[in-house]
Protein backbone atom coordinates (compact mmCIF):
# COMPACT_ATOMS: atom_id res chain seq x y z
CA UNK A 1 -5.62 -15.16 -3.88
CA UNK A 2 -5.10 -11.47 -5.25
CA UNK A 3 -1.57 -11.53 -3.61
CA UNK A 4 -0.80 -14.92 -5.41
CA UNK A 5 -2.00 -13.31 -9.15
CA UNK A 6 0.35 -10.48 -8.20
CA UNK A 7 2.94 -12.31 -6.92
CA UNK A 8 3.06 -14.55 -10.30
CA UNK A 9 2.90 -11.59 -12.15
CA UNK A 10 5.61 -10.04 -10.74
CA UNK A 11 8.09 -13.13 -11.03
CA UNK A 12 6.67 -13.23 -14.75
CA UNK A 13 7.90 -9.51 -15.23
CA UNK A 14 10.87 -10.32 -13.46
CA UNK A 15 12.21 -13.63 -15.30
CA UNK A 16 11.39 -11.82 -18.97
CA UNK A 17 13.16 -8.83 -17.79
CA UNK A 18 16.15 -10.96 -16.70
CA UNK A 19 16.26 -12.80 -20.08
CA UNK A 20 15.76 -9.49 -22.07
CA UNK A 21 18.67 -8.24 -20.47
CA UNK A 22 21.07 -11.87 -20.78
CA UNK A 23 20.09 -11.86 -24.60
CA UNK A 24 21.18 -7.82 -24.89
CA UNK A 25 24.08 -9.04 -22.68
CA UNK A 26 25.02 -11.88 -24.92
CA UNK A 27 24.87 -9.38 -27.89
């Protein structure tokens, strides 16, 4: 269950990184 929370978290963190950086891109 820990690993799942993490796991979420991480593809959380990911996706908002990866649309933080299309939006700077896009600018």
């Amino acid at each position: 269950m820990k690993s799942k929370k993490a796991y979420k978290e991480i593809k959380t963190t990911k996706y908002f990184l990866q649309t933080k950086f299309q939006v700077k891109h896009n600018i």
